[in-house]
Protein backbone atom coordinates (compact mmCIF):
# COMPACT_ATOMS: atom_id res chain seq x y z
CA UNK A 1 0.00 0.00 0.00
CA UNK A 2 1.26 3.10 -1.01
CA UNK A 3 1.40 6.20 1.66
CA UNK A 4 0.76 9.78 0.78
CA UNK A 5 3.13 11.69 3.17
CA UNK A 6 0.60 14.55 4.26
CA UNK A 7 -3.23 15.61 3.58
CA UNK A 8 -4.58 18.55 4.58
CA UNK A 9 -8.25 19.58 5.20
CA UNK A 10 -9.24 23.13 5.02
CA UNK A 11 -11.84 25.38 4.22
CA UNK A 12 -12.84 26.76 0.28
CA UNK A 13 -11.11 29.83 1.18
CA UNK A 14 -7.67 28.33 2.12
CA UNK A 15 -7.64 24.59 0.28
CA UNK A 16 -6.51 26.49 -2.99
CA UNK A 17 -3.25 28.41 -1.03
CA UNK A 18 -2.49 24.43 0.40
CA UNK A 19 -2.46 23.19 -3.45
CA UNK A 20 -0.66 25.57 -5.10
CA UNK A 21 2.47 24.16 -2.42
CA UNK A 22 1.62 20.81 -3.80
CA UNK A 23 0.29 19.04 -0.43
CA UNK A 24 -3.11 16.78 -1.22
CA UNK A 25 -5.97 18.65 0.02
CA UNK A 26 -9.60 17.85 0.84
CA UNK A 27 -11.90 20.54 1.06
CA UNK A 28 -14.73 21.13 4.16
CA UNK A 29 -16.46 23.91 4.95
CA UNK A 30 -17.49 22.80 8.37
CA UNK A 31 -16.70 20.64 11.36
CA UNK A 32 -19.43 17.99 10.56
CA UNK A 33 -18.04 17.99 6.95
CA UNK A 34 -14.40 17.79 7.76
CA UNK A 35 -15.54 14.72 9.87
CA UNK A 36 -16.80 12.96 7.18
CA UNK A 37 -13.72 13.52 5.41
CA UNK A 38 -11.32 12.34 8.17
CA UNK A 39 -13.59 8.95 8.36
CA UNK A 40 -13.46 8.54 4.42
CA UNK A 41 -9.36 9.73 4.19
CA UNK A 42 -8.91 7.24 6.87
CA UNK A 43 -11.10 4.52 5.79
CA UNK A 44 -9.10 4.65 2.33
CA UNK A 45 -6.20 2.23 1.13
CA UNK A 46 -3.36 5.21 0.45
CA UNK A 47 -4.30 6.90 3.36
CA UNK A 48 -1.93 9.27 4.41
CA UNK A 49 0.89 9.55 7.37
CA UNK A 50 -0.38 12.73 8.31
CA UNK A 51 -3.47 14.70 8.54
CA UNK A 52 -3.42 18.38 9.36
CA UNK A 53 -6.84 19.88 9.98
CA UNK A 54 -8.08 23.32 10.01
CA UNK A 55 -7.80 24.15 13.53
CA UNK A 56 -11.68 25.29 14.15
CA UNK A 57 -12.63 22.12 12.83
CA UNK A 58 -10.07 19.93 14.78
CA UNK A 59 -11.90 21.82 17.78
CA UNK A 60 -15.30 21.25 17.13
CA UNK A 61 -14.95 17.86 16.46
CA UNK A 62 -15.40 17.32 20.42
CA UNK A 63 -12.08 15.88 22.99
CA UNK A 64 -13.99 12.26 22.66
CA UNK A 65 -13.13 12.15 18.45
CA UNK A 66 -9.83 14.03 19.78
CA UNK A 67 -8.70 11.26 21.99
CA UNK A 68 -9.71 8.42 19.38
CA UNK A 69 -7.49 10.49 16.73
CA UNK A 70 -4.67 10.84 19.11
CA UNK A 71 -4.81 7.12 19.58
CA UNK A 72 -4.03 5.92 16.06
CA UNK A 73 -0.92 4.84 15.66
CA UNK A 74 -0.37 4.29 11.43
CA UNK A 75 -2.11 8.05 11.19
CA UNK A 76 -0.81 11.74 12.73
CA UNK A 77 -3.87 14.11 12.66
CA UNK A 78 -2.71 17.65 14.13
CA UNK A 79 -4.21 20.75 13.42
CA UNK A 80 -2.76 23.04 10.86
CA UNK A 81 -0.78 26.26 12.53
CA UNK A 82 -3.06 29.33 12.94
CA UNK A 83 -0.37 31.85 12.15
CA UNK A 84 -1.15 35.38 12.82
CA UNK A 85 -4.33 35.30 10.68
CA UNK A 86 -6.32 33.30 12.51
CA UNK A 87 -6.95 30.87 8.94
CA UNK A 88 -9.34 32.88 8.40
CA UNK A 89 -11.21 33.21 4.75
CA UNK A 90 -9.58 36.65 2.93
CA UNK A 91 -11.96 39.18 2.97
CA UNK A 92 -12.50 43.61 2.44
CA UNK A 93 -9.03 44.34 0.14
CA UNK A 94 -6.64 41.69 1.10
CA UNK A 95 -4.72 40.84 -1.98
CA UNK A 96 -4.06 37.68 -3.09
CA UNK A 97 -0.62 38.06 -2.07
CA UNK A 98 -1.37 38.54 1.41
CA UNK A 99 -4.12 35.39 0.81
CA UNK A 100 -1.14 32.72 -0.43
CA UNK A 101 1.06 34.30 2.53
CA UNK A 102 -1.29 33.25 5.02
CA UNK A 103 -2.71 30.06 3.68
CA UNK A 104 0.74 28.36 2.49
CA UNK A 105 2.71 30.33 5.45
CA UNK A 106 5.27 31.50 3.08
CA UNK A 107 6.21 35.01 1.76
CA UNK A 108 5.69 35.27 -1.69
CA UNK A 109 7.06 38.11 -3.97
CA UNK A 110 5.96 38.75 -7.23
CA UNK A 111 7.89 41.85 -7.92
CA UNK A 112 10.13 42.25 -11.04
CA UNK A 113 13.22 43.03 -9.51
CA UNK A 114 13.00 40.25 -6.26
CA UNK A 115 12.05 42.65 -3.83
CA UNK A 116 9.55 42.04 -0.96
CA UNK A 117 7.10 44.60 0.45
């Protein structure tokens, strides 16, 4: 059986920054969803060695689905880092730069010359 090193689950607004860097992702928009999608992702053949969760979700999922994660011992779930944005969904004038920082937690520069801002 073939592992996938790492799949993350995350929100619409963020699942797209989390492809771009080339990590598997699986999209949920809510706890209850993201649930389903642990139980199928875990339930598969090439499940992964890790599973990093949007942290909301990984919350709401309750301590008793917590401890029975924690328990597994072929799987890692952990909940994706919050950074300084919270992982929230971009919104008002945040440009997309400021979008990919935060989702893939990397600076990106897309000026001519290689400068950052």
């Amino acid at each position: 059986m073939a592992r996938t090193p790492a799949t993350v689950i995350a929100p619409s607004g963020l699942a797209d920054g989390y492809r771009l860097t080339g990590v598997h992702t699986e999209q949920a928009d809510t706890a209850a969803a993201a649930g389903t999608v642990l139980d199928r992702v875990l339930a598969g053949p090439d499940r992964p060695s890790v599973i990093a969760v949007h942290p909301p979700y990984l919350r709401d999922l309750g301590s008793r689905r917590q401890r029975q994660l924690a328990e597994l011992d072929s799987v890692l779930v952990v909940a994706l880092p919050e950074g300084a944005g919270r992982g929230e969904p971009a919104y008002g004038g945040e440009s997309l730069r400021d979008v990919l920082a935060r989702a893939v937690g990397y600076e990106f520069t897309f000026d001519p010359d290689g400068s950052t801002r």
